[in-house]
N, C-alpha and C. Protein backbone atom coordinates (compact mmCIF):
# COMPACT_ATOMS: atom_id res chain seq x y z
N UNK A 1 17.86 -24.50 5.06
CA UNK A 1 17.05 -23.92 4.00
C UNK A 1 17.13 -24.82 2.78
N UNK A 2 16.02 -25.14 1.81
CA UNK A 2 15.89 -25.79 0.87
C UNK A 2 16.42 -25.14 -0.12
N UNK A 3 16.90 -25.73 -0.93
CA UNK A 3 17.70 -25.65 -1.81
C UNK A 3 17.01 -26.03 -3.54
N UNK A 4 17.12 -25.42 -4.50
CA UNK A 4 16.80 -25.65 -5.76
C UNK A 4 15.29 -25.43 -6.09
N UNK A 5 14.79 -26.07 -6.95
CA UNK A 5 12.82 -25.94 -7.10
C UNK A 5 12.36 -26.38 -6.23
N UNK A 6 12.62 -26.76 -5.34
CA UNK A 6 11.85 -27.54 -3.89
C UNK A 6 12.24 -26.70 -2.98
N UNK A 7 12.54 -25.60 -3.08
CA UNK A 7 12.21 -24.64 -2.08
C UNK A 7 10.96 -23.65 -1.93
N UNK A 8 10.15 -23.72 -1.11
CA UNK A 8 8.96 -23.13 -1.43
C UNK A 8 8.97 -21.67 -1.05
N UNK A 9 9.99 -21.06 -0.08
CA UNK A 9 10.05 -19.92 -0.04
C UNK A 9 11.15 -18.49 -1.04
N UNK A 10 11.12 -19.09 -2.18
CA UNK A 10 12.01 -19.14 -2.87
C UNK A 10 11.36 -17.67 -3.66
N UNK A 11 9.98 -18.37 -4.20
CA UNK A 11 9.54 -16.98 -4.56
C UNK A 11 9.50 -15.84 -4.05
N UNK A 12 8.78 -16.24 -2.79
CA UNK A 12 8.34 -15.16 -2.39
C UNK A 12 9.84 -14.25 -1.27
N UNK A 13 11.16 -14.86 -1.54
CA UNK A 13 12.54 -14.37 -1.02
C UNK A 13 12.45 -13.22 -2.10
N UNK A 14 12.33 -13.39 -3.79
CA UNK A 14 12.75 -12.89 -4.29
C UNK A 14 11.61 -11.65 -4.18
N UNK A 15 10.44 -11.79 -4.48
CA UNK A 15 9.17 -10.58 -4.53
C UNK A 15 9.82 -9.56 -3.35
N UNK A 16 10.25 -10.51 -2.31
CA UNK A 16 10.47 -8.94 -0.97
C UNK A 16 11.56 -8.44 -1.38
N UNK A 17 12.85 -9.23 -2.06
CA UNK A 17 14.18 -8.63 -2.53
C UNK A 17 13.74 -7.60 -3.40
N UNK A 18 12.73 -7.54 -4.17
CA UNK A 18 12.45 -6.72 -5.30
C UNK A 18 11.71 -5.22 -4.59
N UNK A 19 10.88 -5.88 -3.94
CA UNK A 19 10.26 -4.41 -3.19
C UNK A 19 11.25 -3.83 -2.29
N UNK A 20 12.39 -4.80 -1.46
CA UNK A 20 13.27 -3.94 -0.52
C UNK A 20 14.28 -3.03 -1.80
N UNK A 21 14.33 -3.62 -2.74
CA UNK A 21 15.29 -2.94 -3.31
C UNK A 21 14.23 -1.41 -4.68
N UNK A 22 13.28 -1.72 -4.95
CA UNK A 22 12.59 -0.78 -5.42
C UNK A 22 12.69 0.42 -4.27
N UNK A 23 12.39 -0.02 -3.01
CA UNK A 23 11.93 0.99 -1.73
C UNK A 23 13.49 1.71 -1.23
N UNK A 24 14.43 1.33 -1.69
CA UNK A 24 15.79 1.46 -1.16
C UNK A 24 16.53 2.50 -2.56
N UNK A 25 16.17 1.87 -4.06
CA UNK A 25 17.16 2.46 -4.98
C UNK A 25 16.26 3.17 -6.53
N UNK A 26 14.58 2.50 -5.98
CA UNK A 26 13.53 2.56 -6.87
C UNK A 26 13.78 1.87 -8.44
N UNK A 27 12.77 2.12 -8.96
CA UNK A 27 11.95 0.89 -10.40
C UNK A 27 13.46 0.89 -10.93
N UNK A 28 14.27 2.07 -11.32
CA UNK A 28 15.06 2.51 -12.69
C UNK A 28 16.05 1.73 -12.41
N UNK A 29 16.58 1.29 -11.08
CA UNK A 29 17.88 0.50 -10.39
C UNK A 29 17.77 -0.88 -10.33
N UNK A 30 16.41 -1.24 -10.85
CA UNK A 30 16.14 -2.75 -10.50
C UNK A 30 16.51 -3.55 -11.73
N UNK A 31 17.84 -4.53 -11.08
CA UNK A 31 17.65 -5.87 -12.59
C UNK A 31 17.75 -7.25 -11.72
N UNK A 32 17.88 -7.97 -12.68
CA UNK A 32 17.36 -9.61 -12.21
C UNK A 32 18.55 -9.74 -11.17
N UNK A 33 19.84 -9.42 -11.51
CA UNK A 33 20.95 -9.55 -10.90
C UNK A 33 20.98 -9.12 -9.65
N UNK A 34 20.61 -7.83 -9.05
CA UNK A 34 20.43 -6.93 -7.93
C UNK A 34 19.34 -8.12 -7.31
N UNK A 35 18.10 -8.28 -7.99
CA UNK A 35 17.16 -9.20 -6.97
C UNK A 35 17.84 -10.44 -6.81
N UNK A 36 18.23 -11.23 -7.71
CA UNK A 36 18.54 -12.66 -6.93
C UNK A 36 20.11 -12.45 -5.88
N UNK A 37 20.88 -11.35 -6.17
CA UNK A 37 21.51 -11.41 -5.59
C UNK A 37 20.87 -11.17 -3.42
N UNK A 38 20.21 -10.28 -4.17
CA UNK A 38 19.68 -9.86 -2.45
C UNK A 38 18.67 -10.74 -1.70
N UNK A 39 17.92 -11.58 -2.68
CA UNK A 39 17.17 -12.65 -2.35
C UNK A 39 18.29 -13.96 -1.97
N UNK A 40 19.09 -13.62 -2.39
CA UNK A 40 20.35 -15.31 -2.00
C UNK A 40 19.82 -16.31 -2.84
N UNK A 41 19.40 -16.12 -4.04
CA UNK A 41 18.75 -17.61 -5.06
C UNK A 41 19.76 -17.05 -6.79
N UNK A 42 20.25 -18.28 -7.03
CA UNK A 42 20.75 -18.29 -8.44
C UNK A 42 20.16 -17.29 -9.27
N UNK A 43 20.78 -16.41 -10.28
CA UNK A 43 20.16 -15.79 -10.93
C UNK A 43 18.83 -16.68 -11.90
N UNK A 44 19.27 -17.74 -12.34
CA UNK A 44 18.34 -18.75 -13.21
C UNK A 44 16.87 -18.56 -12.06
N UNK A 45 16.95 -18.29 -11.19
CA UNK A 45 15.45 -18.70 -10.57
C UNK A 45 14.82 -17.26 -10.67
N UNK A 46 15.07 -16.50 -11.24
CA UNK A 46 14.42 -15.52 -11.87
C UNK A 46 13.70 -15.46 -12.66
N UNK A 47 14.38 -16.43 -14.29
CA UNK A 47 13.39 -16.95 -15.56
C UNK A 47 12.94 -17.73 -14.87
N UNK A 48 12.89 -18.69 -14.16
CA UNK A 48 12.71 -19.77 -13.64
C UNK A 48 10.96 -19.21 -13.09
N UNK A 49 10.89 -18.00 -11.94
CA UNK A 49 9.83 -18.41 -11.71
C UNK A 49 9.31 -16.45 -12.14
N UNK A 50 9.46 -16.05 -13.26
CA UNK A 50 9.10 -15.19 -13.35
C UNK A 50 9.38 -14.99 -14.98
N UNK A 51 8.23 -14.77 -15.99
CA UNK A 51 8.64 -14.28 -17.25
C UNK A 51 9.51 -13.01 -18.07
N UNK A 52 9.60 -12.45 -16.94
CA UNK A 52 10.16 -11.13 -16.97
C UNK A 52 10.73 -9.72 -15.87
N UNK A 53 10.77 -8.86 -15.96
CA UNK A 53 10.67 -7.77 -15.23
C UNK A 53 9.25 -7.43 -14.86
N UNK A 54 8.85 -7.27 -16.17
CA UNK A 54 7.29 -6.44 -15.92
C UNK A 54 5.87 -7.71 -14.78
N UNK A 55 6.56 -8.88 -14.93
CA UNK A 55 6.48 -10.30 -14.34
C UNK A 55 6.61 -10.25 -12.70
N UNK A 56 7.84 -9.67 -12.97
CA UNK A 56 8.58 -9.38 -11.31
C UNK A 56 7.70 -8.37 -10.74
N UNK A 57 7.30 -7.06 -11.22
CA UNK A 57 6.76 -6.17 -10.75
C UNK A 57 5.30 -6.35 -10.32
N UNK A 58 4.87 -6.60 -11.07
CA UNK A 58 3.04 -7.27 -11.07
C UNK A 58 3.32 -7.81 -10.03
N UNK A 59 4.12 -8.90 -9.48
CA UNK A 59 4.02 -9.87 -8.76
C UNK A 59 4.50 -9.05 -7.14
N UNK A 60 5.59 -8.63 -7.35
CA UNK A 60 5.92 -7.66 -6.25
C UNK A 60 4.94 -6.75 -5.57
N UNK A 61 4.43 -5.74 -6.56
CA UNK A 61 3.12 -4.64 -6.34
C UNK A 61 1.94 -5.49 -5.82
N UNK A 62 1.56 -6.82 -6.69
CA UNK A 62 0.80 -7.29 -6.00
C UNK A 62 0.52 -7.56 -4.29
N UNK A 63 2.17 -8.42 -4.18
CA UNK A 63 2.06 -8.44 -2.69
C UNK A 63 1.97 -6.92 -1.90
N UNK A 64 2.80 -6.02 -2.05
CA UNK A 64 2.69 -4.99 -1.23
C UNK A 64 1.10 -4.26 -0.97
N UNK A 65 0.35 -4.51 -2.12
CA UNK A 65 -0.72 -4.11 -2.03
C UNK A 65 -1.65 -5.00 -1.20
N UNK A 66 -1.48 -6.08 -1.06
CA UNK A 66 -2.46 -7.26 -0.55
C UNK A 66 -1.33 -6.56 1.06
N UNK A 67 -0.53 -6.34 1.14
CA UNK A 67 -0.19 -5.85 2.47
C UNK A 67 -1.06 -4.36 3.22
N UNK A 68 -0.94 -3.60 1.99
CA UNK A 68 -1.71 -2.35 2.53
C UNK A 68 -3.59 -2.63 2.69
N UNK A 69 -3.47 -3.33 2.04
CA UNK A 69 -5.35 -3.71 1.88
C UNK A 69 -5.50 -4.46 3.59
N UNK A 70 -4.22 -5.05 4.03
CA UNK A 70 -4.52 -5.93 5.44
C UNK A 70 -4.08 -4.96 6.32
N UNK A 71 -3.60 -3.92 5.98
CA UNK A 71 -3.55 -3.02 7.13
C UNK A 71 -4.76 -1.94 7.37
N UNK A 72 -5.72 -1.67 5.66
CA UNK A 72 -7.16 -1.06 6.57
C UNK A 72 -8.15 -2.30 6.52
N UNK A 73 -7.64 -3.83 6.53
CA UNK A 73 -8.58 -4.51 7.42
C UNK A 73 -8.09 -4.33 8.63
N UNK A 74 -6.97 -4.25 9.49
CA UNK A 74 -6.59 -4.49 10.74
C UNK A 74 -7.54 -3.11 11.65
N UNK A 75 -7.53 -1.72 10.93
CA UNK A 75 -8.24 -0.90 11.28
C UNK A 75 -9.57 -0.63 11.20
N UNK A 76 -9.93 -1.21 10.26
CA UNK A 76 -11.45 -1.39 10.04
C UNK A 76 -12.36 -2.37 10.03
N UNK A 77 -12.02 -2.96 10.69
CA UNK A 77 -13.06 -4.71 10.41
C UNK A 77 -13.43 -4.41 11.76
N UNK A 78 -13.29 -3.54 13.01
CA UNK A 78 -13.82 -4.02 14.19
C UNK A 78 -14.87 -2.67 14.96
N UNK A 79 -14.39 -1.64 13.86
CA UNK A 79 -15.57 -0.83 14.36
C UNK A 79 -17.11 -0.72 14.14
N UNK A 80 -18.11 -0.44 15.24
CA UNK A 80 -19.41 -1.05 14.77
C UNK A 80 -20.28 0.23 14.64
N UNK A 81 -20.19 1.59 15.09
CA UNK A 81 -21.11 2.96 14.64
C UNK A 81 -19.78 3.82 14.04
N UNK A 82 -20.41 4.75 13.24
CA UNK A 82 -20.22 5.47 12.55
C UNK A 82 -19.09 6.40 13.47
N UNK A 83 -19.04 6.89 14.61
CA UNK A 83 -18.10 7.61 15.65
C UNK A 83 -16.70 6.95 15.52
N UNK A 84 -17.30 5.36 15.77
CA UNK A 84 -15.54 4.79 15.68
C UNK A 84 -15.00 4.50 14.88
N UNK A 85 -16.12 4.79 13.42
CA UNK A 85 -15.27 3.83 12.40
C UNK A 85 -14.46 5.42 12.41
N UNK A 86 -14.20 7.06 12.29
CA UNK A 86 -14.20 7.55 11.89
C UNK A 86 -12.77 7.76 12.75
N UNK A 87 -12.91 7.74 13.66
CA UNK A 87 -11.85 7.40 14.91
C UNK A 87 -10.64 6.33 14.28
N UNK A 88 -11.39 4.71 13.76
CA UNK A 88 -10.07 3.94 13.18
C UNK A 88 -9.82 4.55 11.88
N UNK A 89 -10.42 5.67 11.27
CA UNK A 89 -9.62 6.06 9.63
C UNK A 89 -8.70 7.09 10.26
N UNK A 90 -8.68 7.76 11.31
CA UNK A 90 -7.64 8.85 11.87
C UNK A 90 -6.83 7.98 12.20
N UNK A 91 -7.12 6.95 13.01
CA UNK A 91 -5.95 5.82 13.30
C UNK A 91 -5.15 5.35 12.05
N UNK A 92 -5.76 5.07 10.98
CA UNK A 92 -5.24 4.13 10.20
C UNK A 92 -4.13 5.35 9.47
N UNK A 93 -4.66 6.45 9.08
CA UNK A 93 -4.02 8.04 8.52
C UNK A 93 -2.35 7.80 9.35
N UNK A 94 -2.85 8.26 10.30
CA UNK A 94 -1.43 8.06 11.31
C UNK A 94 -0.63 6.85 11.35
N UNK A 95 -1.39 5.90 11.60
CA UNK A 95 -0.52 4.55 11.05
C UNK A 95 -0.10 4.11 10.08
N UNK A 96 -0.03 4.62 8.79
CA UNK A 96 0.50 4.91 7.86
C UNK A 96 1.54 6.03 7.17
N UNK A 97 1.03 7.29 8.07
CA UNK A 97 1.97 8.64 7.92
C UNK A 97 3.14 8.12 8.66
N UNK A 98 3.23 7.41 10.00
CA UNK A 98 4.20 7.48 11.22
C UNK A 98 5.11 5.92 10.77
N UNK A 99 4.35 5.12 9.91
CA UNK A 99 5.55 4.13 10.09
C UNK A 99 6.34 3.42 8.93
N UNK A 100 6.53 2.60 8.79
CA UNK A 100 7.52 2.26 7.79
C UNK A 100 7.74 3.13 6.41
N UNK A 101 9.11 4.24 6.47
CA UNK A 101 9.09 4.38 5.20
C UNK A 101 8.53 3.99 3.89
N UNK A 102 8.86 2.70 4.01
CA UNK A 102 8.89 1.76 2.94
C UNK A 102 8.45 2.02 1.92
N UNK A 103 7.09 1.10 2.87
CA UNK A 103 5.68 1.48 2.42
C UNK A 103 5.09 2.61 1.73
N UNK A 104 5.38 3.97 2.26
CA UNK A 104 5.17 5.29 1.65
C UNK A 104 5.71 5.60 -0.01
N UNK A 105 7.39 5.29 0.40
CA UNK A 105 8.01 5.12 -0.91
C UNK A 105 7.84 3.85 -1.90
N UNK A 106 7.15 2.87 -1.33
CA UNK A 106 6.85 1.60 -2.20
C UNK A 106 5.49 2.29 -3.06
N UNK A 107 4.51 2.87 -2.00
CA UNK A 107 2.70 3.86 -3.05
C UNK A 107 3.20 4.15 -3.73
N UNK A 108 4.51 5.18 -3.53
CA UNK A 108 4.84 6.03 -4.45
C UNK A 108 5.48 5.85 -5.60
N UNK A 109 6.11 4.57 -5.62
CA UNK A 109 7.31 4.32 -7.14
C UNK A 109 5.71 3.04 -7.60
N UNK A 110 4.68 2.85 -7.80
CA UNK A 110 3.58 2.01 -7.84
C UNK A 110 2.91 3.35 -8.35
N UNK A 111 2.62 4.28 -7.84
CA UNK A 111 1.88 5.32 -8.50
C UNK A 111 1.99 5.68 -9.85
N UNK A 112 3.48 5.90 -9.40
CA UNK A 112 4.44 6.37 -10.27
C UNK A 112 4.15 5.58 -11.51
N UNK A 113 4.68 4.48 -11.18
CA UNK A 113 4.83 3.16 -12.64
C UNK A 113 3.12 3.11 -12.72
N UNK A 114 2.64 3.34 -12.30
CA UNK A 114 0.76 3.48 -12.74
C UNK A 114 0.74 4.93 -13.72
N UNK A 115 1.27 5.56 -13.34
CA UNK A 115 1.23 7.09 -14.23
C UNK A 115 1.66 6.75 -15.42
N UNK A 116 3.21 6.42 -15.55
CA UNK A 116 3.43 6.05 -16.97
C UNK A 116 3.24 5.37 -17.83
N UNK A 117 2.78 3.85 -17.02
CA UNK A 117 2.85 2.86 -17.93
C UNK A 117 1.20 2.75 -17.58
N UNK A 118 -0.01 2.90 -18.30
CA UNK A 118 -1.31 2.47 -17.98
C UNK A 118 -1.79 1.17 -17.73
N UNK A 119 -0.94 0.07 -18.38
CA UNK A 119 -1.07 -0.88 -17.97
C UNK A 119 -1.03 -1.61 -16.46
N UNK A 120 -0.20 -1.14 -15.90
CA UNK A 120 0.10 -1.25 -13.85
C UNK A 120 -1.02 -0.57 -13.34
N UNK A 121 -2.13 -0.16 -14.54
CA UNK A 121 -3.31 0.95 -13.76
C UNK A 121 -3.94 -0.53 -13.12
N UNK A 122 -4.18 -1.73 -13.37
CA UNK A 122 -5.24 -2.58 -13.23
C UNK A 122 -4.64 -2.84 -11.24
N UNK A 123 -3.08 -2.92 -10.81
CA UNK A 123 -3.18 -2.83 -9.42
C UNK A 123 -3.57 -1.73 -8.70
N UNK A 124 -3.42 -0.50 -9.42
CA UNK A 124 -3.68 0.35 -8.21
C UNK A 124 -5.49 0.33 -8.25
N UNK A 125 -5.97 0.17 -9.25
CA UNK A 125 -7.69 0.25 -9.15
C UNK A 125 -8.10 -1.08 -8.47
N UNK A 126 -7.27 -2.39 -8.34
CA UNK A 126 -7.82 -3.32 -7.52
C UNK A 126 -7.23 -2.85 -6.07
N UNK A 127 -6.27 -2.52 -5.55
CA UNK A 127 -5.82 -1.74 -4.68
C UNK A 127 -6.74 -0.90 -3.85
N UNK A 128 -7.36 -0.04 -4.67
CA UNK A 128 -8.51 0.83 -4.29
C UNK A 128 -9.59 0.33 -3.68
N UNK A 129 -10.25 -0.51 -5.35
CA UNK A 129 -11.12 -1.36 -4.64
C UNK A 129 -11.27 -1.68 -3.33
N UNK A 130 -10.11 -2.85 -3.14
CA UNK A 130 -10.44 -2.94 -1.60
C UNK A 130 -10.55 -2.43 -0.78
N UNK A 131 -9.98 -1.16 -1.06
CA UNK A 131 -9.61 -0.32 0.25
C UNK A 131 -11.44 -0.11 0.33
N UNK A 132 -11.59 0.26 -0.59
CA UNK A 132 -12.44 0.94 -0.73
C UNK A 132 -14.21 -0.43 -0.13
N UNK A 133 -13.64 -1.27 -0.07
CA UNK A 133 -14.93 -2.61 0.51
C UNK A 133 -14.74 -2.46 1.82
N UNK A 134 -13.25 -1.72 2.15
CA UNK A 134 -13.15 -1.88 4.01
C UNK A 134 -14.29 -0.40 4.10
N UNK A 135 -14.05 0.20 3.67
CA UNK A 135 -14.81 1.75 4.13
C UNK A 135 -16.20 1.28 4.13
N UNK A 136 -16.50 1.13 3.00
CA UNK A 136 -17.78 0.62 2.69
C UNK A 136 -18.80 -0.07 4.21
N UNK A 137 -18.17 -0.97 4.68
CA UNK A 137 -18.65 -1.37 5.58
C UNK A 137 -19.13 -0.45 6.68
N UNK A 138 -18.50 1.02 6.48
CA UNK A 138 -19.19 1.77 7.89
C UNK A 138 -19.54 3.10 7.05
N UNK A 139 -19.40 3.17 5.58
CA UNK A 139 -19.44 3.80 4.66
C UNK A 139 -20.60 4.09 3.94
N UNK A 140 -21.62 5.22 3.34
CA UNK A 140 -21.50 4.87 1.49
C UNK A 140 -20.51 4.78 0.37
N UNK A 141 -21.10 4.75 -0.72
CA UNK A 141 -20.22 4.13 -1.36
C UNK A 141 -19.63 5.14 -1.96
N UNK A 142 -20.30 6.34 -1.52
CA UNK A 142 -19.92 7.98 -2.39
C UNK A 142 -18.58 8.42 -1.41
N UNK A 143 -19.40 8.68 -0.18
CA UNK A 143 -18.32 8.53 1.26
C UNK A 143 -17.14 7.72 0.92
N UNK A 144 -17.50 6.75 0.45
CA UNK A 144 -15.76 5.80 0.91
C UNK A 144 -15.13 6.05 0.17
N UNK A 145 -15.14 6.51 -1.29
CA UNK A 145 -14.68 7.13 -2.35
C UNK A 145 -13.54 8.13 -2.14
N UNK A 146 -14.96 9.00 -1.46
CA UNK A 146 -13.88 10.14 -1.33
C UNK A 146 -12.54 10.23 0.25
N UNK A 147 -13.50 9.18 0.83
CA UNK A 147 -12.67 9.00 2.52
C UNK A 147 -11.25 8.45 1.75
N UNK A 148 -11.61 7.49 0.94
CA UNK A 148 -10.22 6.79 0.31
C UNK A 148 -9.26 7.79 -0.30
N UNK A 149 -10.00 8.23 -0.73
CA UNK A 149 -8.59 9.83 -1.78
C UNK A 149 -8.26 10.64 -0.60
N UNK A 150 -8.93 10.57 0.53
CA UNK A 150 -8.59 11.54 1.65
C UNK A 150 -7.45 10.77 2.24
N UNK A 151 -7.84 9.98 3.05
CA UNK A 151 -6.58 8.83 3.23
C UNK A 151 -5.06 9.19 2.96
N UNK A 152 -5.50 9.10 1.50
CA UNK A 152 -3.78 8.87 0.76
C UNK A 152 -3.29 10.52 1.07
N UNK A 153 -4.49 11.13 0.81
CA UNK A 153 -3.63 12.39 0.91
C UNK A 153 -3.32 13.13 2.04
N UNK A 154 -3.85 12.87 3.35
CA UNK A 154 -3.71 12.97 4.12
C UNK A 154 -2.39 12.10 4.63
N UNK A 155 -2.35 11.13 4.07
CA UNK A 155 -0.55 9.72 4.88
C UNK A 155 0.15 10.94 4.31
N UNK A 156 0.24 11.03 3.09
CA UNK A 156 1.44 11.76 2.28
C UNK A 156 1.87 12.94 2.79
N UNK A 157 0.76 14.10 3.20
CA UNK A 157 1.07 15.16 3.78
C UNK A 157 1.62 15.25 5.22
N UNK A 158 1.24 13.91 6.22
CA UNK A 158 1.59 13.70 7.31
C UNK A 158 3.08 13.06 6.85
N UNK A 159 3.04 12.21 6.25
CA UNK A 159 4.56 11.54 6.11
C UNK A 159 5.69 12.73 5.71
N UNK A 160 5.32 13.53 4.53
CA UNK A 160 6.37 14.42 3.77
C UNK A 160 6.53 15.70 4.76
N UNK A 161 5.71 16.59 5.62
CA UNK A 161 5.88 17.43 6.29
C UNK A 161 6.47 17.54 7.24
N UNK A 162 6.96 18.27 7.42
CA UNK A 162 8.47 18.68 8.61
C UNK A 162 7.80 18.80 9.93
N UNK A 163 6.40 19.60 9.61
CA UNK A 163 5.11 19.66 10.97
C UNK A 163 4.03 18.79 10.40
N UNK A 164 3.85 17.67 10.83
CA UNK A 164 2.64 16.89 10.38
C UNK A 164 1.47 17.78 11.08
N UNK A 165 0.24 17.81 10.88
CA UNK A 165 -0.81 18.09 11.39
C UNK A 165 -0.83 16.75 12.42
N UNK A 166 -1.46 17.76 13.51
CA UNK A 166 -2.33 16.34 14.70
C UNK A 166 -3.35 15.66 14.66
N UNK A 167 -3.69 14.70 15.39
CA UNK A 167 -4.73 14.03 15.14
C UNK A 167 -6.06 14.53 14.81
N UNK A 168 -6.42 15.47 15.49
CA UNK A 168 -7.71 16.59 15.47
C UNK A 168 -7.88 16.96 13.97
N UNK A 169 -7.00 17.55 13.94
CA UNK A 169 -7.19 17.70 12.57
C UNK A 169 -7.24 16.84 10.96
N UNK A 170 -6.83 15.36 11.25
CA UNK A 170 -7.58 14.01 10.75
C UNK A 170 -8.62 13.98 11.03
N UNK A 171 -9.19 13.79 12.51
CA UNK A 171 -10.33 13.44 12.23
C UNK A 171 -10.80 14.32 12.34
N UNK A 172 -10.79 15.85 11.92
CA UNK A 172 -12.09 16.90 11.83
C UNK A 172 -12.04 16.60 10.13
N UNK A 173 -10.93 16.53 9.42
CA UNK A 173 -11.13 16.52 7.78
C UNK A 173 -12.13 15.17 7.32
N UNK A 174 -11.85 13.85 8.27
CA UNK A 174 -12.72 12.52 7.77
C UNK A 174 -13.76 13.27 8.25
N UNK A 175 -14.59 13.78 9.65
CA UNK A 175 -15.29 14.14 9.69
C UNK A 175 -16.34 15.21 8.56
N UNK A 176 -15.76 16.17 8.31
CA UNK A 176 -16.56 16.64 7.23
C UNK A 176 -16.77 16.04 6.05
N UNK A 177 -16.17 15.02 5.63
CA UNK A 177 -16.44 14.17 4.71
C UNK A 177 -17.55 12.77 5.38
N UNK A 178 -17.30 12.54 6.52
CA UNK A 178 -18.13 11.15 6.60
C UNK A 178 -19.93 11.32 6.69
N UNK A 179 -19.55 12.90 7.65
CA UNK A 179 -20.77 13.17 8.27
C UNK A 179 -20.99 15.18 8.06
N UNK A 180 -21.54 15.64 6.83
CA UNK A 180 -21.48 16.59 6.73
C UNK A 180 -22.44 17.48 7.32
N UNK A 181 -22.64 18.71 7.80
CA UNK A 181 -23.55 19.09 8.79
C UNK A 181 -23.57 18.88 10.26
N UNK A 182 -22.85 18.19 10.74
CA UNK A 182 -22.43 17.64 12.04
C UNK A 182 -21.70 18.01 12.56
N UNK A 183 -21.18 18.69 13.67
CA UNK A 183 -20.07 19.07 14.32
C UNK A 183 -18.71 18.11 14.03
N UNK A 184 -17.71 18.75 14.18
CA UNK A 184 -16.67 18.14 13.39
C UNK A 184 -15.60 17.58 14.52
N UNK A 185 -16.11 17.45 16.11
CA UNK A 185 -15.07 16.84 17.13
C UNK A 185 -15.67 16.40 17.91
């Protein structure tokens, strides 16, 4: 492994140290010390490649979000009528309720720091955005709107509940939203 400013994976050691440790102890537990320690890089490469905390975070949230935006491309870039796209948003619901903690608790301390501080509002609305260009594609733009707020609230209720709801019942809720008037299975 490279060693000093000529290491190129250097940054991005520390951005995942920051999100494993946000997702593990959350925002209030995080200092430069905790990340470079868990990243394995000198504390100096902290100022070094970051102006700050609020520096660290932007940069952190950023990646996790450019992660969740590639997980409803992985679900949505390949369906071609309206039946399947509706089929990969029940998929994508579940594939998000069922897997990596992390992730769930990473939305959530990102929400969070979006609630208080208005300034962190500018990731979660580019966040959206995209989500919101994948829908689009099998979408309107009113539809994807609201499919998107369904989404989240649907992972959350599947993730936090002791009885998740089943699949049927994802896709009968996207259903009355994608396609209203239509039988719902």
């Amino acid at each position: 492994m490279a060693t000093g400013h000529t290491d190129p994976q250097r940054r991005a050691r520390i951005l995942d140290a920051a999100l494993d440790l946000i997702a593990e102890e959350g925002i209030g537990h995080l200092s430069h010390r905790k990340i470079a320690a868990r990243a394995g890089v000198p504390l100096g490469s902290m100022t070094y490649h970051f102006s700050g905390m609020d520096d660290v975070l932007r940069a952190a949230f950023g990646r996790f979000t450019d992660h969740i935006v590639a997980v409803f491309d992985a679900h949505l870039s390949a369906p071609a009528e309206p039946g399947q796209a509706r089929q990969a948003v029940a998929d994508l619901v579940h594939a998000l309720s069922e897997g990596d903690a992390r992730d769930l608790v990473l939305a959530q301390e990102l929400y969070t720091l979006a609630a208080r501080r208005p300034d962190y509002r500018e990731l979660t609305d580019e966040w959206m955005r995209h989500s919101r260009i994948h829908l689009e594609k099998h979408f309107d733009r009113d539809t994807a709107r609201q499919l998107d707020a369904l989404i989240e609230g649907l992972t959350l209720h599947r993730a936090l509940s002791r009885q998740p709801h089943d699949r049927s019942l994802t896709l009968e809720a996207i259903t009355r939203i994608t396609a209203p008037g239509e039988p719902s299975r």
